[in-house]
PDB file of N, CA and C in Angstrom:
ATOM      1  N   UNK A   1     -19.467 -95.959  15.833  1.00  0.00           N
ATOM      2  CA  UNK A   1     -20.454 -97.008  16.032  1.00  0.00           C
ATOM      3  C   UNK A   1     -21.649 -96.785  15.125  1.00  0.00           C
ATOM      4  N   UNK A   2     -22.125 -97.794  13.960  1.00  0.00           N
ATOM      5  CA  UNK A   2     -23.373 -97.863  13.756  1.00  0.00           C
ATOM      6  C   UNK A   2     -24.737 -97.275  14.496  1.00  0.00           C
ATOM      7  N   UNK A   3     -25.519 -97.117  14.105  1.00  0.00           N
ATOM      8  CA  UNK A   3     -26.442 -96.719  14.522  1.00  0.00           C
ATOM      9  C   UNK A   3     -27.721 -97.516  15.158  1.00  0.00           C
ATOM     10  N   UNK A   4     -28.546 -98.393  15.808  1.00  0.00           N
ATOM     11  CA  UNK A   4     -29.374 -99.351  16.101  1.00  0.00           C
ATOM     12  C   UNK A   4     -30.556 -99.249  15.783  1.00  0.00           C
ATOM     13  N   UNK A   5     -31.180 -99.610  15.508  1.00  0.00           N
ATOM     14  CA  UNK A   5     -32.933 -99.566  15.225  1.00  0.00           C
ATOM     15  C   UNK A   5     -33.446 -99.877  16.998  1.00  0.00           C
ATOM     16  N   UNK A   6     -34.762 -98.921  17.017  1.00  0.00           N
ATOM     17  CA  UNK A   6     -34.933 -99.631  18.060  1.00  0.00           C
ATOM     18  C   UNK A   6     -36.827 -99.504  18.141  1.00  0.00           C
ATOM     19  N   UNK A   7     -37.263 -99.682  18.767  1.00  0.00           N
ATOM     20  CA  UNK A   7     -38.904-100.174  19.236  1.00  0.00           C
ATOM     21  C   UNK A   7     -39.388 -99.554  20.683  1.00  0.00           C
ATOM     22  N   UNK A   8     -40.076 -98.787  20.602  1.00  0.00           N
ATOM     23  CA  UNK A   8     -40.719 -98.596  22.061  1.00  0.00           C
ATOM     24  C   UNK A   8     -41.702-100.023  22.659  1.00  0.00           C
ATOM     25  N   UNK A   9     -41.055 -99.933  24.106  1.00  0.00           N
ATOM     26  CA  UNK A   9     -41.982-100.900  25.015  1.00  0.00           C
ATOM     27  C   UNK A   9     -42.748-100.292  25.821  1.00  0.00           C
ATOM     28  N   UNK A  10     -43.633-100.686  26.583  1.00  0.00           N
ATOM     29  CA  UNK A  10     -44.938 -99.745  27.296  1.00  0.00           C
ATOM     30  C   UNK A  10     -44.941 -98.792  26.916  1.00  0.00           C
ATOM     31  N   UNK A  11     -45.570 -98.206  27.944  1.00  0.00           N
ATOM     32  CA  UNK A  11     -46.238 -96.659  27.368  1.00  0.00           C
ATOM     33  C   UNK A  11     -47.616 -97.103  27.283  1.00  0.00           C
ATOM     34  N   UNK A  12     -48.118 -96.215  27.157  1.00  0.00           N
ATOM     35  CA  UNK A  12     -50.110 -96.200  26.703  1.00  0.00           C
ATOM     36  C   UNK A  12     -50.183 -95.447  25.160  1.00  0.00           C
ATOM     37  N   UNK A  13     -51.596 -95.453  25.494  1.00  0.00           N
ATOM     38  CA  UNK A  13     -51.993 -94.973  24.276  1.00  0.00           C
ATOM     39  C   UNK A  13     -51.475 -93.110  23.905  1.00  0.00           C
ATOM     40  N   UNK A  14     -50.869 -92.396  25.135  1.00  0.00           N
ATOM     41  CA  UNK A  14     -50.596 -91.165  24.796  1.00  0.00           C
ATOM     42  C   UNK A  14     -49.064 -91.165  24.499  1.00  0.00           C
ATOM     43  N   UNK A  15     -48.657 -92.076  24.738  1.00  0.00           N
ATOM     44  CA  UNK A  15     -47.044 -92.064  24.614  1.00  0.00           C
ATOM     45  C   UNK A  15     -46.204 -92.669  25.778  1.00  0.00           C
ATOM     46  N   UNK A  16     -45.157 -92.010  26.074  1.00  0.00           N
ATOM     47  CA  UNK A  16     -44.278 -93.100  27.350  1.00  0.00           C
ATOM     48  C   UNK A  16     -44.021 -94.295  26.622  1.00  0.00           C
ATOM     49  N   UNK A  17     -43.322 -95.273  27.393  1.00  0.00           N
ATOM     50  CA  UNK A  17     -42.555 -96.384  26.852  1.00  0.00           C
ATOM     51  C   UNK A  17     -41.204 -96.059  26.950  1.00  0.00           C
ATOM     52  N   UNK A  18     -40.515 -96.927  26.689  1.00  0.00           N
ATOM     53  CA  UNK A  18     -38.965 -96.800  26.373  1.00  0.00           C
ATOM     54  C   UNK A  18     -37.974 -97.449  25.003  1.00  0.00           C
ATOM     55  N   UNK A  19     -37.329 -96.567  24.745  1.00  0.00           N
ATOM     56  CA  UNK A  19     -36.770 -97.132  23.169  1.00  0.00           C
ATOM     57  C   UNK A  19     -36.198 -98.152  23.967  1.00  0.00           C
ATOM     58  N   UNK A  20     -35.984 -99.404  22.905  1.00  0.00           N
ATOM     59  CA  UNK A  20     -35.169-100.555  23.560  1.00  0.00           C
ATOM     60  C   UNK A  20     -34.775-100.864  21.946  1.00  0.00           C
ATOM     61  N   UNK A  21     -33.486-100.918  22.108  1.00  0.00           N
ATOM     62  CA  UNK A  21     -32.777-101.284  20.661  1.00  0.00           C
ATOM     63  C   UNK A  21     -32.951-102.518  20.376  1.00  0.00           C
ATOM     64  N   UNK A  22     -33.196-102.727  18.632  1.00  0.00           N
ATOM     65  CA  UNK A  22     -33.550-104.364  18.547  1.00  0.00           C
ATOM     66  C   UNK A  22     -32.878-105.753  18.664  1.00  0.00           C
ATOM     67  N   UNK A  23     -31.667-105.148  18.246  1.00  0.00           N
ATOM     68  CA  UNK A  23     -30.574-105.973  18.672  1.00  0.00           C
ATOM     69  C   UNK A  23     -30.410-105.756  19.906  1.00  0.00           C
ATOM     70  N   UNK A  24     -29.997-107.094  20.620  1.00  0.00           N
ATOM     71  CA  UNK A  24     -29.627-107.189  22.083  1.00  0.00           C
ATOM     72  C   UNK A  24     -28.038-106.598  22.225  1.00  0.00           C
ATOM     73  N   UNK A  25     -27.770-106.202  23.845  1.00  0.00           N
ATOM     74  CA  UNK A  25     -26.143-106.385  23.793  1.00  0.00           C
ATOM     75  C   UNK A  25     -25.214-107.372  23.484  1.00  0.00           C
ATOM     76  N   UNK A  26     -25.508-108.248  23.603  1.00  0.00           N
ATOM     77  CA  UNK A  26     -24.769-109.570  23.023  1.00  0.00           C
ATOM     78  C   UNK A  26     -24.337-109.655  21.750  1.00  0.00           C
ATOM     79  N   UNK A  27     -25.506-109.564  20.951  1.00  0.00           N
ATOM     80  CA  UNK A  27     -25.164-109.415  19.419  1.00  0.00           C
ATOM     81  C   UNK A  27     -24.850-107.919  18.900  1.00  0.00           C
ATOM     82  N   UNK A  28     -25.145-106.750  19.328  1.00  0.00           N
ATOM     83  CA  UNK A  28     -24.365-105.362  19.616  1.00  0.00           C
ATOM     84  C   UNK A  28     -23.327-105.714  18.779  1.00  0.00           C
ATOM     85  N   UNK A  29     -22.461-106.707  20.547  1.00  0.00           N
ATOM     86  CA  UNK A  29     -21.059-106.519  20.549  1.00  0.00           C
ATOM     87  C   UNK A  29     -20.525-107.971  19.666  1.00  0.00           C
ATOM     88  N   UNK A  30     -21.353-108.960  18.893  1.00  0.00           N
ATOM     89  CA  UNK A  30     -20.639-109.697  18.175  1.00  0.00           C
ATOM     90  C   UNK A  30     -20.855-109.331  16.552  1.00  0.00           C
ATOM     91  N   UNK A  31     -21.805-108.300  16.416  1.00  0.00           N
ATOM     92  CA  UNK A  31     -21.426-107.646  15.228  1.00  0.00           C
ATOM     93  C   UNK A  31     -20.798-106.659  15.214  1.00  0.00           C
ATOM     94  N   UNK A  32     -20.263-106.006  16.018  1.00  0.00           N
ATOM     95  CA  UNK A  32     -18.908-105.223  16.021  1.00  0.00           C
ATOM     96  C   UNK A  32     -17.859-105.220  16.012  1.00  0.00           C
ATOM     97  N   UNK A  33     -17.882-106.954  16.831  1.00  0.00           N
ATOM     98  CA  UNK A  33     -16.523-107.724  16.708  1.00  0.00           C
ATOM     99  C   UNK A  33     -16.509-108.418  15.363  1.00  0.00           C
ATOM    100  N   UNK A  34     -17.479-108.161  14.984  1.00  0.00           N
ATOM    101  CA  UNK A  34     -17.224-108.985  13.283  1.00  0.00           C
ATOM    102  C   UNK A  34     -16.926-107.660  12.047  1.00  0.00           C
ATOM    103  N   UNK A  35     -17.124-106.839  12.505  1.00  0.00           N
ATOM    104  CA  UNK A  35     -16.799-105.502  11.958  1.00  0.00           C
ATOM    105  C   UNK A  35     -15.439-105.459  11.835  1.00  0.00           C
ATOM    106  N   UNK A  36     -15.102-105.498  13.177  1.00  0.00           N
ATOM    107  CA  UNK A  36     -13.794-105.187  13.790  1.00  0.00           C
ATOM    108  C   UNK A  36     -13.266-105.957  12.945  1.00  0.00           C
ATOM    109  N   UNK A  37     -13.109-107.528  13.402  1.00  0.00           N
ATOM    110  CA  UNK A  37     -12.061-108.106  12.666  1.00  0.00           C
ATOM    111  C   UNK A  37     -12.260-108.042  11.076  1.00  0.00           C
ATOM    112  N   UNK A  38     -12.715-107.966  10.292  1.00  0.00           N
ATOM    113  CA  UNK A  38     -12.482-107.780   8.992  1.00  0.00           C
ATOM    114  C   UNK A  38     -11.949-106.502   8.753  1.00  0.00           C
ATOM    115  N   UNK A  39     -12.431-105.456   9.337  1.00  0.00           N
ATOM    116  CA  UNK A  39     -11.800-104.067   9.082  1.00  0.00           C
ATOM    117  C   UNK A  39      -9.931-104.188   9.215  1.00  0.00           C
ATOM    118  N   UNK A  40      -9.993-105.093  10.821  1.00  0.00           N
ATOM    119  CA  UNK A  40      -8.220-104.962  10.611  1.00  0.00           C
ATOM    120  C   UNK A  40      -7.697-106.067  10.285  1.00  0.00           C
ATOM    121  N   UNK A  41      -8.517-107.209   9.495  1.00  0.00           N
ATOM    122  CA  UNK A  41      -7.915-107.967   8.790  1.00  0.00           C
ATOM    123  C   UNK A  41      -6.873-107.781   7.698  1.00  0.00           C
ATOM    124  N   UNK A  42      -5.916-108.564   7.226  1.00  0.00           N
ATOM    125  CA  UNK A  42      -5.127-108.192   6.029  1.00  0.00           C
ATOM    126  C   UNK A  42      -5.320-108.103   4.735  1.00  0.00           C
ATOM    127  N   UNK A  43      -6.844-108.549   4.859  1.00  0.00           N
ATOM    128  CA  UNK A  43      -7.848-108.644   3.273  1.00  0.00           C
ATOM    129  C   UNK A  43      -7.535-107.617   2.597  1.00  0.00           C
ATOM    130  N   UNK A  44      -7.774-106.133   3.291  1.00  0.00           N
ATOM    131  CA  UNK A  44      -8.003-105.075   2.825  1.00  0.00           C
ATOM    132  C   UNK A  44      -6.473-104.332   2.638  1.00  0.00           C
ATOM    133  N   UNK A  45      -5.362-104.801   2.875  1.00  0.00           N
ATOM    134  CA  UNK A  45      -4.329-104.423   2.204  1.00  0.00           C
ATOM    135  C   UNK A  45      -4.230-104.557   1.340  1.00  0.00           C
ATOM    136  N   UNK A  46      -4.747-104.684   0.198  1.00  0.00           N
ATOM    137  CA  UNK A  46      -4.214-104.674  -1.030  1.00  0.00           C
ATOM    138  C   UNK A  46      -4.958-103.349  -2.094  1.00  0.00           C
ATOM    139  N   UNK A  47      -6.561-102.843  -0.763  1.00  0.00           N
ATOM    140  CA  UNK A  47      -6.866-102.333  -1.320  1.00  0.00           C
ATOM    141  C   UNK A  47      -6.696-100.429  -0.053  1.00  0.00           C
ATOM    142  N   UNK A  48      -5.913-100.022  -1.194  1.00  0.00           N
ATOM    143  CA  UNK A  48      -5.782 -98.700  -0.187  1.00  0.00           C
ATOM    144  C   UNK A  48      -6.883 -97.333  -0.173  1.00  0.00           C
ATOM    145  N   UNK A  49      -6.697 -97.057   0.809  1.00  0.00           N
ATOM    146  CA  UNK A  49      -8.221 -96.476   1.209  1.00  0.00           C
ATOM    147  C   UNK A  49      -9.521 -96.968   1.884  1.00  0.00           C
ATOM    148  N   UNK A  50      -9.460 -98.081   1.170  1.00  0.00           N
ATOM    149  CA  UNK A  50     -10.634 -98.599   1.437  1.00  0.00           C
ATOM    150  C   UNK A  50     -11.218 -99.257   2.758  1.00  0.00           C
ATOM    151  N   UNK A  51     -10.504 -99.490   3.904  1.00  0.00           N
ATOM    152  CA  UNK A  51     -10.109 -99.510   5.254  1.00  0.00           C
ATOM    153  C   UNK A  51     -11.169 -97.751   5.927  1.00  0.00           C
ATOM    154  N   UNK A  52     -10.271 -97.104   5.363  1.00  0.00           N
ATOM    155  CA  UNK A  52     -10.431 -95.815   6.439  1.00  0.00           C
ATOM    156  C   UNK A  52     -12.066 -95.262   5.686  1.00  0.00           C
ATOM    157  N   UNK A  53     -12.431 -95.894   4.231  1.00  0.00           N
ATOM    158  CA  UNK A  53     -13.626 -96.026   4.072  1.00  0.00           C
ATOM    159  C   UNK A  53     -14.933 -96.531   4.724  1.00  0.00           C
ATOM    160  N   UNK A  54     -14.883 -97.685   4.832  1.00  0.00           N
ATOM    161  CA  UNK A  54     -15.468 -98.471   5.634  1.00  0.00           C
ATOM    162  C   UNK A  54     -15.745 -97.830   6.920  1.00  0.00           C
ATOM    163  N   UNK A  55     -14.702 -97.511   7.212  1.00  0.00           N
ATOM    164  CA  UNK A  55     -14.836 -97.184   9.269  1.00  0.00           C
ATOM    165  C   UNK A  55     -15.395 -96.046   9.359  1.00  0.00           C
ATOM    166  N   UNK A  56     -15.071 -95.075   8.081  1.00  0.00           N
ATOM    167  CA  UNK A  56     -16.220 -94.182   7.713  1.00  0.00           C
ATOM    168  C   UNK A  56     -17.859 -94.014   7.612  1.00  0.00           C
ATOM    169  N   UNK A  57     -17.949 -95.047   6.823  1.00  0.00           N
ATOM    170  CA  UNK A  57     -19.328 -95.876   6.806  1.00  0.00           C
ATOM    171  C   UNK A  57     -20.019 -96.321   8.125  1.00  0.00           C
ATOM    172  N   UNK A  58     -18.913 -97.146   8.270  1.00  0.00           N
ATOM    173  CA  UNK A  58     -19.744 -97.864   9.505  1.00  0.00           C
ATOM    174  C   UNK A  58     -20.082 -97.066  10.557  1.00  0.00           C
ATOM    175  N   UNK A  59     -20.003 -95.815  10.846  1.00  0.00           N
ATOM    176  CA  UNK A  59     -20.820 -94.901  11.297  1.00  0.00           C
ATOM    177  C   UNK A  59     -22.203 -93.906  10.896  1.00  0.00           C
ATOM    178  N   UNK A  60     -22.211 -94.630  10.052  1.00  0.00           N
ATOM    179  CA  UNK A  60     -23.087 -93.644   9.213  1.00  0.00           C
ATOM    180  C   UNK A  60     -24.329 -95.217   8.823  1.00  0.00           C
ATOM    181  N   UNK A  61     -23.728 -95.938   9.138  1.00  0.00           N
ATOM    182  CA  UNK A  61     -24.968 -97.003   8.936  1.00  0.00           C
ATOM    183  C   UNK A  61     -25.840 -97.253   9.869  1.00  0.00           C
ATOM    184  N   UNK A  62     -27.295 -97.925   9.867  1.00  0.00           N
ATOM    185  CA  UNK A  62     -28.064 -98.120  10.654  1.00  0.00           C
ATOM    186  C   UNK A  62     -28.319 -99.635  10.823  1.00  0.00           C
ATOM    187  N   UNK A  63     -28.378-100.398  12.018  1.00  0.00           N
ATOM    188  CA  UNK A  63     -28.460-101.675  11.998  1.00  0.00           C
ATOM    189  C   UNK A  63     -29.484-102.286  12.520  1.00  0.00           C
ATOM    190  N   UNK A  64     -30.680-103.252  12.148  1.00  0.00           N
ATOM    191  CA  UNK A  64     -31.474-104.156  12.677  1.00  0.00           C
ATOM    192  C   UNK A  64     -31.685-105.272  12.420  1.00  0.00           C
ATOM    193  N   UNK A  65     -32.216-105.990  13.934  1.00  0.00           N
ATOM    194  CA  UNK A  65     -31.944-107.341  14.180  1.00  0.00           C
ATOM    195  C   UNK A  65     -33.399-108.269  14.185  1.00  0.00           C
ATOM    196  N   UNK A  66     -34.424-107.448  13.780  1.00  0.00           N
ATOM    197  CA  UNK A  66     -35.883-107.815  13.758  1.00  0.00           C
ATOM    198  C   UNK A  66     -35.943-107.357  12.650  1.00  0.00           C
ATOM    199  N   UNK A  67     -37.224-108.304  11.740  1.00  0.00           N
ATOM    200  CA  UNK A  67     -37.445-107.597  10.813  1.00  0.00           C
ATOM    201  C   UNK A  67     -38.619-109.219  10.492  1.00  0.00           C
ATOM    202  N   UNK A  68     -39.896-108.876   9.820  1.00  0.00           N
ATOM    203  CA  UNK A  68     -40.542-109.971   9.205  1.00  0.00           C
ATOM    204  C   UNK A  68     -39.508-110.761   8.211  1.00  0.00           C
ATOM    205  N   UNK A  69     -39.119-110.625   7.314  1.00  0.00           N
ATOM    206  CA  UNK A  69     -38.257-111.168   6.710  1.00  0.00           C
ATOM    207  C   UNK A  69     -37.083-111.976   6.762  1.00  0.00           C
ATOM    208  N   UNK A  70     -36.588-111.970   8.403  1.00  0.00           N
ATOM    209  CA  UNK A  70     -35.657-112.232   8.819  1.00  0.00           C
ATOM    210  C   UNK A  70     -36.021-114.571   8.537  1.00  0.00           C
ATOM    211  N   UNK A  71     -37.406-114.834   8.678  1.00  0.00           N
ATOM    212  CA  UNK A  71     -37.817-115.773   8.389  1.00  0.00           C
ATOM    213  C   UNK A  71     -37.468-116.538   7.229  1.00  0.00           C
ATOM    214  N   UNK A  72     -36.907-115.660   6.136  1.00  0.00           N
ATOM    215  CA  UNK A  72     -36.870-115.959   5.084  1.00  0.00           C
ATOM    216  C   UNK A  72     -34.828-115.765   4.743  1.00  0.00           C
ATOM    217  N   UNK A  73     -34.491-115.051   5.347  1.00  0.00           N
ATOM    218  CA  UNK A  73     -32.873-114.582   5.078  1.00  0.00           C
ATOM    219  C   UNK A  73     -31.755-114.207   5.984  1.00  0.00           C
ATOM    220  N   UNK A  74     -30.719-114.417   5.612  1.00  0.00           N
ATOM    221  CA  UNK A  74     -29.831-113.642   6.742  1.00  0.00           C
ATOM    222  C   UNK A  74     -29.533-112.654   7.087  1.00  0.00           C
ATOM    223  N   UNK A  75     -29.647-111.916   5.813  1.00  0.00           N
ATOM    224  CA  UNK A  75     -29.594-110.481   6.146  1.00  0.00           C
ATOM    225  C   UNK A  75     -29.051-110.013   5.189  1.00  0.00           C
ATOM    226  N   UNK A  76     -29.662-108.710   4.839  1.00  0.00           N
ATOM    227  CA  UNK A  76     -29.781-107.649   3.632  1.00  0.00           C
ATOM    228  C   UNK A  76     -29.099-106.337   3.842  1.00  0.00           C
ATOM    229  N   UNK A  77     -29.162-105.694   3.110  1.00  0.00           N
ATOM    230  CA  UNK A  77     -28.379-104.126   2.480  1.00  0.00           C
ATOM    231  C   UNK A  77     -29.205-103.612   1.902  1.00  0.00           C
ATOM    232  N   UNK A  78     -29.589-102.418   2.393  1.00  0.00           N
ATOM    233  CA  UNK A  78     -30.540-100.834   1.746  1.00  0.00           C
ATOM    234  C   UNK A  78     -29.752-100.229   2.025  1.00  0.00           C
ATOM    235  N   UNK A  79     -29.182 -99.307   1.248  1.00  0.00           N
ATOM    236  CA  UNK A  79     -28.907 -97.691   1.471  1.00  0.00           C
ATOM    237  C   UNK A  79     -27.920 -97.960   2.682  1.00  0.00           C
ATOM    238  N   UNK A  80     -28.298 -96.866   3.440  1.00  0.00           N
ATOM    239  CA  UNK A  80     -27.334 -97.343   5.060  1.00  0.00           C
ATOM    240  C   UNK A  80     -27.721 -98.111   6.277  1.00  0.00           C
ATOM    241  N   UNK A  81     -29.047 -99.093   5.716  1.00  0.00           N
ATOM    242  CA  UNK A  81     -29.619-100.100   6.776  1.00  0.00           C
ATOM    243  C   UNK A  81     -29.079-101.411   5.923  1.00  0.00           C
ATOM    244  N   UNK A  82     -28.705-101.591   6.865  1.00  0.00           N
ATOM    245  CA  UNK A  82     -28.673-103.283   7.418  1.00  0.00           C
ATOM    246  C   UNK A  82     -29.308-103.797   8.419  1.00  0.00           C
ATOM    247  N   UNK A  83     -29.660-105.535   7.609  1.00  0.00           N
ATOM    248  CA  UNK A  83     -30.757-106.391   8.637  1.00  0.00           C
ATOM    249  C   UNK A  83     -29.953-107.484   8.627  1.00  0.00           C
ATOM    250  N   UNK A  84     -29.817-107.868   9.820  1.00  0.00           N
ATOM    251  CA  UNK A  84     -28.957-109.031  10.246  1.00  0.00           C
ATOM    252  C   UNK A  84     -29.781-109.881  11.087  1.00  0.00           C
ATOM    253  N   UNK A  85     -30.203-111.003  10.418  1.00  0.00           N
ATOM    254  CA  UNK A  85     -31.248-112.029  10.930  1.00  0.00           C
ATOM    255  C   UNK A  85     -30.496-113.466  12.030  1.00  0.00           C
ATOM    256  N   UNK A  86     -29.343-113.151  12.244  1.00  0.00           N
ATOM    257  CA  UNK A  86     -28.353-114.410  12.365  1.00  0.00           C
ATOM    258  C   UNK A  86     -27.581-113.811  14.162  1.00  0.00           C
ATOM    259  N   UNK A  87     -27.308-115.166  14.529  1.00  0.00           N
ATOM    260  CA  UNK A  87     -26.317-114.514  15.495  1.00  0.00           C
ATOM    261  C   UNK A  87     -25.235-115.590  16.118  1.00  0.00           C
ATOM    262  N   UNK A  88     -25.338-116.449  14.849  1.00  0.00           N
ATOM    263  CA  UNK A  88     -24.036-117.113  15.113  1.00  0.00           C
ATOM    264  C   UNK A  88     -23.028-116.609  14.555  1.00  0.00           C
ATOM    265  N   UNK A  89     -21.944-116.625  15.475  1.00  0.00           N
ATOM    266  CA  UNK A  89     -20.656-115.826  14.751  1.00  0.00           C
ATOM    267  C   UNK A  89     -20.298-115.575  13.853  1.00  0.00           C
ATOM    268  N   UNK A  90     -19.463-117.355  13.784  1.00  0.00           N
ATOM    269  CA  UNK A  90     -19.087-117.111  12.072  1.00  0.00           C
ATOM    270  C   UNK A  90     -19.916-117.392  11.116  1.00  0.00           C
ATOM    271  N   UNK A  91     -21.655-117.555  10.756  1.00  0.00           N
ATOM    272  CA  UNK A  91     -21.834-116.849  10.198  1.00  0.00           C
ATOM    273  C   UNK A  91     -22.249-115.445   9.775  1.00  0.00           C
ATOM    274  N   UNK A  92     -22.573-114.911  11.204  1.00  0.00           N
ATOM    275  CA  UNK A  92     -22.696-113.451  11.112  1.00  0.00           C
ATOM    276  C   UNK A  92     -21.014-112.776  10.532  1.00  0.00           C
ATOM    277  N   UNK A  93     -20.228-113.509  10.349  1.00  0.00           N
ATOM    278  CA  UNK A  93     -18.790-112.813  10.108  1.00  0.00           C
ATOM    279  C   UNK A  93     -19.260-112.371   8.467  1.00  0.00           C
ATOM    280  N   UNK A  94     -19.441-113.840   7.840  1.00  0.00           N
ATOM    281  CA  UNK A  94     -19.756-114.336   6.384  1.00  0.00           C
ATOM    282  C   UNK A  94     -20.815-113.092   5.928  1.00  0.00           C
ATOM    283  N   UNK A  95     -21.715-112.937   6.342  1.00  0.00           N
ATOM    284  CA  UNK A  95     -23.475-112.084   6.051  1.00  0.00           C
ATOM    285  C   UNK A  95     -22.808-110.509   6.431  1.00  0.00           C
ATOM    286  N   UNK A  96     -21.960-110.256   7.644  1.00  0.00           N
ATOM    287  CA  UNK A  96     -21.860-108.465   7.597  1.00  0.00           C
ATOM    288  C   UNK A  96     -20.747-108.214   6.237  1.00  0.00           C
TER     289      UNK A  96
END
């Protein structure tokens, strides 16, 4: 599993609060299911390796669902963050 960005809520000024990941569960689990199905789609037969790559990756990546920018795009690629501004399916299928 990816990794989540997340944000502390309450707390005061000394600390306390609670991480709350930025993405909700809902979209969690429909960008995973959009993971999913392309990973075991038949796209990637043609290219070998590159399957058990990915699923490699996709643990090693970090994902968020807030971002100022999100106003402006669907969502971007740094390094091992991803920002996914969207949470309609298929186009969140299209953007991961």
């Amino acid at each position: 599993m990816p990794k989540w960005t997340t944000h502390t809520e309450g707390g005061h000024w000394y600390g306390g609060g609670t991480d709350v990941r930025d993405c909700g569960q809902a979209l969690q689990d429909a960008i995973t299911a959009a993971f999913n199905g392309f990973i075991d789609g038949p796209c990637l037969d043609c290219f070998p390796g590159l399957r058990d790559c990915l699923k490699k990756k996709w643990n090693e990546v970090e994902i968020d669902c807030t971002d100022p920018a999100c106003d402006q795009l669907d969502g971007r690629q740094s390094g091992d963050s991803i920002l996914l501004c969207i949470s309609d399916r298929p186009r969140l299928d299209a953007v991961l």
